[in-house]
Protein backbone atom coordinates (compact mmCIF):
# COMPACT_ATOMS: atom_id res chain seq x y z
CA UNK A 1 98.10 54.51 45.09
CA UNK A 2 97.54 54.76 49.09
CA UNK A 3 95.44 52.64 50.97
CA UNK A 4 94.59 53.57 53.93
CA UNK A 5 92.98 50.96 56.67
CA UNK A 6 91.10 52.91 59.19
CA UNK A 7 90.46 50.32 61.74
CA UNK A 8 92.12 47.12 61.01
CA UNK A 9 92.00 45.54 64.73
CA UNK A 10 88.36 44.01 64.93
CA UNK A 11 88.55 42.25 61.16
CA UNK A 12 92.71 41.04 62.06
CA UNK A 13 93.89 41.10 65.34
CA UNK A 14 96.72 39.76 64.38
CA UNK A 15 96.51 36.10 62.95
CA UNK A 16 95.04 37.16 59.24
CA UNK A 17 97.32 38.89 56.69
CA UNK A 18 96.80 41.96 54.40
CA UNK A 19 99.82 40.88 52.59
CA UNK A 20 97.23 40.11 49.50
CA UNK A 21 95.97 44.03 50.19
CA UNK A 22 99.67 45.08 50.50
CA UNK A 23 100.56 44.32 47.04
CA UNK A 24 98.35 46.79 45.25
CA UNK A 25 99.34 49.43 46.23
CA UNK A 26 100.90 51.69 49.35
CA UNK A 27 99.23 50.71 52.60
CA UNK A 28 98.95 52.17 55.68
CA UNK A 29 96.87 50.25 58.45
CA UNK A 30 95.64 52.13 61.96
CA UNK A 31 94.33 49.52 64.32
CA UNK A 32 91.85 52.15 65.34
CA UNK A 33 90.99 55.60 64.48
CA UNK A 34 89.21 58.15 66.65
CA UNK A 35 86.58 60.24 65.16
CA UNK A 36 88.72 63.06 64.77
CA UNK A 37 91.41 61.35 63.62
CA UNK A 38 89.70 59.92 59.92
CA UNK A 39 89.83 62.74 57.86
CA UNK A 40 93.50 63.48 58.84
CA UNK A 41 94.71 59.87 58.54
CA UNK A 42 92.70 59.30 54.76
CA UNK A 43 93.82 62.96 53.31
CA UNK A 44 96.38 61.63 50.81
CA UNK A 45 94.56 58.03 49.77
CA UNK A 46 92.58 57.21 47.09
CA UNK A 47 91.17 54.15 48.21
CA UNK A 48 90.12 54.02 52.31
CA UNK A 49 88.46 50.84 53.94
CA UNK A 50 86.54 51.24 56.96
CA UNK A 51 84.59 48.79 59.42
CA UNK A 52 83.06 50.95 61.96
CA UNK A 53 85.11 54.60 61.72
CA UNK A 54 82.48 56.93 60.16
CA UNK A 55 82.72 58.48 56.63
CA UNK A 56 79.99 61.41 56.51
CA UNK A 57 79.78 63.94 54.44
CA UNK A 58 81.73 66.36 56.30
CA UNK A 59 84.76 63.93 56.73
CA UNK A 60 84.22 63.19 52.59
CA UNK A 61 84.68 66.93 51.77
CA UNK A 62 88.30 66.76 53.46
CA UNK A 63 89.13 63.79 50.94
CA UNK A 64 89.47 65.29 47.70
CA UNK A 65 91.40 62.56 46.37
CA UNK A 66 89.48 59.48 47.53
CA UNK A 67 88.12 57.86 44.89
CA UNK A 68 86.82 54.35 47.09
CA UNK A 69 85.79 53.37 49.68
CA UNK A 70 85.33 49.52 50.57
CA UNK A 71 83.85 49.16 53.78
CA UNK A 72 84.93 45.83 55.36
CA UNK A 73 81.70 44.56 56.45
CA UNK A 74 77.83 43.98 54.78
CA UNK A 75 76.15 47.14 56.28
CA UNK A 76 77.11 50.44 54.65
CA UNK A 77 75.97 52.93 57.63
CA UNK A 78 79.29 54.41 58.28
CA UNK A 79 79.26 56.22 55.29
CA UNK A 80 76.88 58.56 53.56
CA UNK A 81 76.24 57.01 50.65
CA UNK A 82 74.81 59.96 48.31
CA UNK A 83 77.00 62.54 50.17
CA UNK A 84 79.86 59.93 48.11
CA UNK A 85 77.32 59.23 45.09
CA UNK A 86 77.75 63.57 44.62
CA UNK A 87 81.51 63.29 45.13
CA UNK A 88 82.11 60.45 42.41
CA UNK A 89 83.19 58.05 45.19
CA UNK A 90 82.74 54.37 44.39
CA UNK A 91 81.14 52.59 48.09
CA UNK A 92 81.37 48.86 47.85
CA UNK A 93 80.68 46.03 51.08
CA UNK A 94 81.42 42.41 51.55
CA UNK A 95 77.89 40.72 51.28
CA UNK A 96 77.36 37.24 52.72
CA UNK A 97 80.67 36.39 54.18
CA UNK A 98 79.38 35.73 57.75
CA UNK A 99 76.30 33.80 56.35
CA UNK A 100 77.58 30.46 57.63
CA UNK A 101 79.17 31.60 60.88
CA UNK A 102 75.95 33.51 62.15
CA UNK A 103 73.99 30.57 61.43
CA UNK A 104 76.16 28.72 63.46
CA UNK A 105 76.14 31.27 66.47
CA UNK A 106 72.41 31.28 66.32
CA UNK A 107 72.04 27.26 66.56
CA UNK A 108 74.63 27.34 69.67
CA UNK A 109 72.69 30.26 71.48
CA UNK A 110 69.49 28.20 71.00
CA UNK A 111 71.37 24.94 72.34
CA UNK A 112 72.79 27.07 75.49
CA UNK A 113 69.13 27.98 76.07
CA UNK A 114 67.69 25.13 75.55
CA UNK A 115 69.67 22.09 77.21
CA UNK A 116 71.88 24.83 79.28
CA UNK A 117 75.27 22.99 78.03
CA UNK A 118 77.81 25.87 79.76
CA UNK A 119 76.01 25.69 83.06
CA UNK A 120 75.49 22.00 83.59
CA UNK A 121 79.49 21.60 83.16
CA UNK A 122 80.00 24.37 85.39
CA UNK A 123 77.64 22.49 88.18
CA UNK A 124 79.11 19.23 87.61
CA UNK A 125 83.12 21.08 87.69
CA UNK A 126 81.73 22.55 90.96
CA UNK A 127 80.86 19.12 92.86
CA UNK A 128 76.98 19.52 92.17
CA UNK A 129 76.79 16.36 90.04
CA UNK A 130 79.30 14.42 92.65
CA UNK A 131 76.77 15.53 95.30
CA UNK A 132 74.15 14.35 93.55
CA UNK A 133 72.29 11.57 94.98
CA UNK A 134 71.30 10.15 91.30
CA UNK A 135 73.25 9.75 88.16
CA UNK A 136 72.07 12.40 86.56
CA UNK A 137 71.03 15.84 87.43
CA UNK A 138 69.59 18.91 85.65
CA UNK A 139 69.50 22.42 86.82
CA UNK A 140 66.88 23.73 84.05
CA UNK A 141 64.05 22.24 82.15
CA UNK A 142 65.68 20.29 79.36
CA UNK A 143 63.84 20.95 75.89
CA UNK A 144 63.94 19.20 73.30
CA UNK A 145 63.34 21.07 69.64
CA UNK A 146 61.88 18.39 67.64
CA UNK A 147 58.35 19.40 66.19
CA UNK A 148 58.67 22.91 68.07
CA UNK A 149 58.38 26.30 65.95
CA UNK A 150 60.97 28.01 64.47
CA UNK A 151 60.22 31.70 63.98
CA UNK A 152 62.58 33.42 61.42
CA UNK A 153 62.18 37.18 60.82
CA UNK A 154 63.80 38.33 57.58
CA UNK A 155 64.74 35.73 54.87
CA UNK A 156 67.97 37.08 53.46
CA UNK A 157 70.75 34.45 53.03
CA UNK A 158 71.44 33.72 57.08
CA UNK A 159 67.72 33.51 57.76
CA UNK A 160 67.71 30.73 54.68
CA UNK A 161 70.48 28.64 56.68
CA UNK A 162 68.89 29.13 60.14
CA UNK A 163 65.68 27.84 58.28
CA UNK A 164 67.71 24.69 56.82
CA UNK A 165 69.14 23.92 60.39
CA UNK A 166 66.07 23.85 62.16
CA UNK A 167 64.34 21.49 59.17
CA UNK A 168 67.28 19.48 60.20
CA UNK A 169 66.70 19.44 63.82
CA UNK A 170 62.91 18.42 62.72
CA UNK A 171 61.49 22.09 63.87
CA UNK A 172 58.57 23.44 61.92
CA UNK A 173 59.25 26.75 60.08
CA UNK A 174 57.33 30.09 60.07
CA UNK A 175 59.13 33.50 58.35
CA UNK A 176 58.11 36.43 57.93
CA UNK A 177 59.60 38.89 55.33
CA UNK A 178 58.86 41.88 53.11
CA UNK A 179 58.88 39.19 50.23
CA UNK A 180 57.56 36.42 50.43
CA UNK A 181 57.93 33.22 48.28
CA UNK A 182 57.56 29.70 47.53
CA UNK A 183 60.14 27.46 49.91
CA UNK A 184 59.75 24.23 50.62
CA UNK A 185 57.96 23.09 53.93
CA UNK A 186 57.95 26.76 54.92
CA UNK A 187 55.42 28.96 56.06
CA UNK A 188 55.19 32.50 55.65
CA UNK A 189 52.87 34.41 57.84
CA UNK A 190 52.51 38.55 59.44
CA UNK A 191 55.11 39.08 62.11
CA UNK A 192 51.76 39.07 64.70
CA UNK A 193 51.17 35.66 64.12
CA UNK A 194 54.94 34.44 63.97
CA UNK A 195 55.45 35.84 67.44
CA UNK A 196 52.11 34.06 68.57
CA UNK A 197 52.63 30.69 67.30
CA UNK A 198 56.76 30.28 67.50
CA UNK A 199 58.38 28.61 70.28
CA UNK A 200 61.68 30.21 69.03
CA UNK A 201 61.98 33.72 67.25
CA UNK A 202 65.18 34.61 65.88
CA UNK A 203 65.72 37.93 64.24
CA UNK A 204 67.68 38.31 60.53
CA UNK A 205 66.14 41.20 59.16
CA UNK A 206 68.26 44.80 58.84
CA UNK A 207 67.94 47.67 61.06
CA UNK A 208 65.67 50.46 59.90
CA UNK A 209 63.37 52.73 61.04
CA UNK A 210 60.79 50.05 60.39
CA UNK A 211 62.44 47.48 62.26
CA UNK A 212 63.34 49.64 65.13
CA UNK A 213 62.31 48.26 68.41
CA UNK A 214 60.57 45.22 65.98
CA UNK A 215 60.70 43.40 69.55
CA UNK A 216 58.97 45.30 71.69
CA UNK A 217 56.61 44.92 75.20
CA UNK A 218 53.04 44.37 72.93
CA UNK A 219 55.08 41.36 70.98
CA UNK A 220 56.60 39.57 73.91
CA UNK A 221 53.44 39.60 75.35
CA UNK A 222 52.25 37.77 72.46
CA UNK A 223 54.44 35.32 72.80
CA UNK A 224 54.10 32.11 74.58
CA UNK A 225 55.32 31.97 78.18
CA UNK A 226 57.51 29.22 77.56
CA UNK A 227 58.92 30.69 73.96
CA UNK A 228 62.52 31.98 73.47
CA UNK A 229 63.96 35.13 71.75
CA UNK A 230 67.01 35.09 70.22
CA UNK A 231 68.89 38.18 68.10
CA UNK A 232 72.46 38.11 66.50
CA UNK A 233 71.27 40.65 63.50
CA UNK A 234 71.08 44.19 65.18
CA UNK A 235 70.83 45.37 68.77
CA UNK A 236 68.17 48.36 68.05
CA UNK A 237 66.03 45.55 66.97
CA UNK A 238 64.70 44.70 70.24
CA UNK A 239 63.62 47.04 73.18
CA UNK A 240 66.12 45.95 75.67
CA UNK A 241 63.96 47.32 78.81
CA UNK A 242 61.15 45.60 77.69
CA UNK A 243 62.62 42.13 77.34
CA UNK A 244 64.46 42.24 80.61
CA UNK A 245 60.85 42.89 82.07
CA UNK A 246 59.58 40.54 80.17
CA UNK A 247 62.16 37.97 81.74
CA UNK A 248 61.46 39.35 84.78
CA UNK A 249 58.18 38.77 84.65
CA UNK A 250 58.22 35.57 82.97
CA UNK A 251 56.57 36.91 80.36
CA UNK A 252 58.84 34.41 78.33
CA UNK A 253 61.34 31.99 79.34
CA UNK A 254 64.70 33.11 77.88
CA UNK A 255 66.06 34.90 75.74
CA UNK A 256 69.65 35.27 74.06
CA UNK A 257 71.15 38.09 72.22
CA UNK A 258 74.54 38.66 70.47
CA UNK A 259 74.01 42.29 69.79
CA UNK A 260 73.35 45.26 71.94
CA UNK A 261 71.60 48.45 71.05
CA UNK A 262 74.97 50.29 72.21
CA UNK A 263 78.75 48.67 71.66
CA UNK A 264 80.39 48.18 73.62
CA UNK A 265 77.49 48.22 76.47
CA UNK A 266 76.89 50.32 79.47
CA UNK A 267 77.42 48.29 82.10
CA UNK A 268 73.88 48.99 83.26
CA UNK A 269 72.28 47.40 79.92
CA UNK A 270 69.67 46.11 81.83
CA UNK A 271 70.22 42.86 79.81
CA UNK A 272 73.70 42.56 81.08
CA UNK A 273 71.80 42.04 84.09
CA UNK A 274 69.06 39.96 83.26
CA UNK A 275 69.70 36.43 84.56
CA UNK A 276 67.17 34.94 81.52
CA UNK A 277 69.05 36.38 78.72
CA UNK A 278 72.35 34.94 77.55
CA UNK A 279 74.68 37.92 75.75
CA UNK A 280 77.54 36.68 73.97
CA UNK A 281 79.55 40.11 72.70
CA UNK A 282 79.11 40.41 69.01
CA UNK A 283 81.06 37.39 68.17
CA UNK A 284 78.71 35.48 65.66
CA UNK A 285 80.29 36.77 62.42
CA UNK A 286 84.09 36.46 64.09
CA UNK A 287 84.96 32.96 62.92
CA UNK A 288 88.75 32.70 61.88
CA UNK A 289 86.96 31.18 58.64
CA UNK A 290 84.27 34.02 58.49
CA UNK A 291 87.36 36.94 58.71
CA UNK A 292 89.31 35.43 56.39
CA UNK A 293 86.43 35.75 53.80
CA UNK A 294 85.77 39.47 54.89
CA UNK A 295 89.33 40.55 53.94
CA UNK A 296 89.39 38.44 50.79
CA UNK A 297 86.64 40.19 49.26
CA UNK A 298 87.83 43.54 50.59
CA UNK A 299 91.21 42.85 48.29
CA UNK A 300 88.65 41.47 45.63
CA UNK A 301 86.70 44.72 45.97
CA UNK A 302 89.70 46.99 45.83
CA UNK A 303 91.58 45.37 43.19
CA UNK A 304 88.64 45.13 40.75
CA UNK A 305 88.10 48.82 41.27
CA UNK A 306 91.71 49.72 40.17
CA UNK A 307 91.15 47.25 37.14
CA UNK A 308 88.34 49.64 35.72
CA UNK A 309 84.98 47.21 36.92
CA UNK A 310 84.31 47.68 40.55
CA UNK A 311 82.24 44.84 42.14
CA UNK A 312 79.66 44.88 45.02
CA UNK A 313 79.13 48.80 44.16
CA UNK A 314 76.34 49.54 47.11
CA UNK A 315 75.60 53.59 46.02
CA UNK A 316 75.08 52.86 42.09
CA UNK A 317 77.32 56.47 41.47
């Protein structure tokens, strides 16, 4: 049995092992593979996993033997599902693995926003709070979140926990999802309204061509001038013109994002240059913790599979 790893060096740079992988079966791991390089490099496996190199259906026609394909990540883009549905090839993800770590990346990016952590130790490093004439000094507004608005669009398992932490942080709660349902001291309202009324919006919700450009110039000017944006689900989710204009313009006061529409980023993203919006480069899900669960359940997937009952099966066959 060959397994082949098509792009090993995002999920383990190094510090993880695939011993646990290695021991069912014969496996060859690429750090990265080109485009032109997949079908040539999976020919001879039956099992392939995949984070990012694409599996259409003209690379699956090349792969007569390949019987799986585990992609090492939630989203299932990479490959064409019913192009492998017609082919008898068994697609399975990893589902919730980053759940706590995003969650985590989303309450730091609103703390750097809102009580500017990085750049007041930066000043004071610099001999800005020494020169200070008064004890204390801030370079922003300082804000504190207690009784503000959380907005939370999509209500999947890391929209639950950002939910949860800003309860904690005594934040009122609006969502908006395609399914509403009974939660406890939250509201659930139309995505017009959420924008409107939130002081914070944070995006959770998959890309689609629904969601495309959710976040776009007629929202943010719904917003309240003082409100924040924040996005660590998927960059096509926002307009990125339109928000740095919107920052620009103060149509809002900040805005953080951990995803970009295109990765890794022109260098002219316009958001990249935007000195309201913090971009941190895809990191949220990264966690030594979070990895460690992605490969796990990538054995899990791969070994279940060879024992006859394949789990987290994403194209039903």
């Amino acid at each position: 049995m060959q397994i082949v790893v098509l792009d090993a060096r995002t999920a383990n740079p190094g510090d993880l092992s695939f011993a646990p992988l290695e021991a069912l079966g014969d496996v060859v791991v690429y750090p990265y593979s080109e485009p032109g390089e997949v079908a040539l490099r999976s020919r001879a496996a039956q099992v392939v996993i995949t984070n990012k190199a694409v599996l259409d259906e003209k690379v699956l026609t090349e792969l007569p033997q390949l019987r799986l394909i585990s992609v090492c990540a939630t989203g299932t883009n990479v490959v064409d599902l019913d192009a492998a549905s017609r082919r008898g090839v068994v697609v399975c993800n990893v589902p919730g693995y980053s759940t706590a770590s995003v969650a985590q990346h989303t309450l730091a990016l609103l703390l750097e926003l809102t009580q500017g952590v990085g750049k007041h130790s930066a000043g004071a490093k610099s001999g800005r709070w020494s020169a200070s004439q008064d004890f204390s000094y801030w370079e922003q507004e300082l804000v504190e979140l207690e009784g503000r608005v959380m907005g939370i669009v999509g209500f999947g398992a890391i929209g639950k926990r950002v939910a949860a932490i800003a309860q904690a942080l005594g934040m009122q709660v609006l969502v908006h999802t395609r399914t509403p349902l009974d939660h406890a001291g939250i509201e659930f309202t139309d995505l017009d309204s959420l924008f409107e009324r939130s002081d914070v919006v944070t995006l959770h919700c998959p890309l689609s061509e629904d969601t495309r450009h959710l976040v776009n110039a007629t929202r943010l000017a719904r917003m309240k001038p003082d409100a924040y944006l924040i996005n660590t689900s998927r960059g096509p989710l926002v307009d990125e013109a339109a928000l740095a204009q919107a920052l620009e313009r103060k149509v809002i006061r900040g805005a953080a994002v951990d995803v970009l529409s295109r990765e890794p980023p022109d260098p002219h993203n316009p958001l990249l240059q935007s000195p309201g919006c913090l971009v941190t480069p895809h990191i949220a899900w990264a966690t030594r913790a979070s990895r460690q669960r992605l490969l796990e359940t990538t054995t899990e997937n791969v070994r279940a599979f060879l024992q006859g009952h394949p789990i987290n099966v994403v194209n039903g066959r």
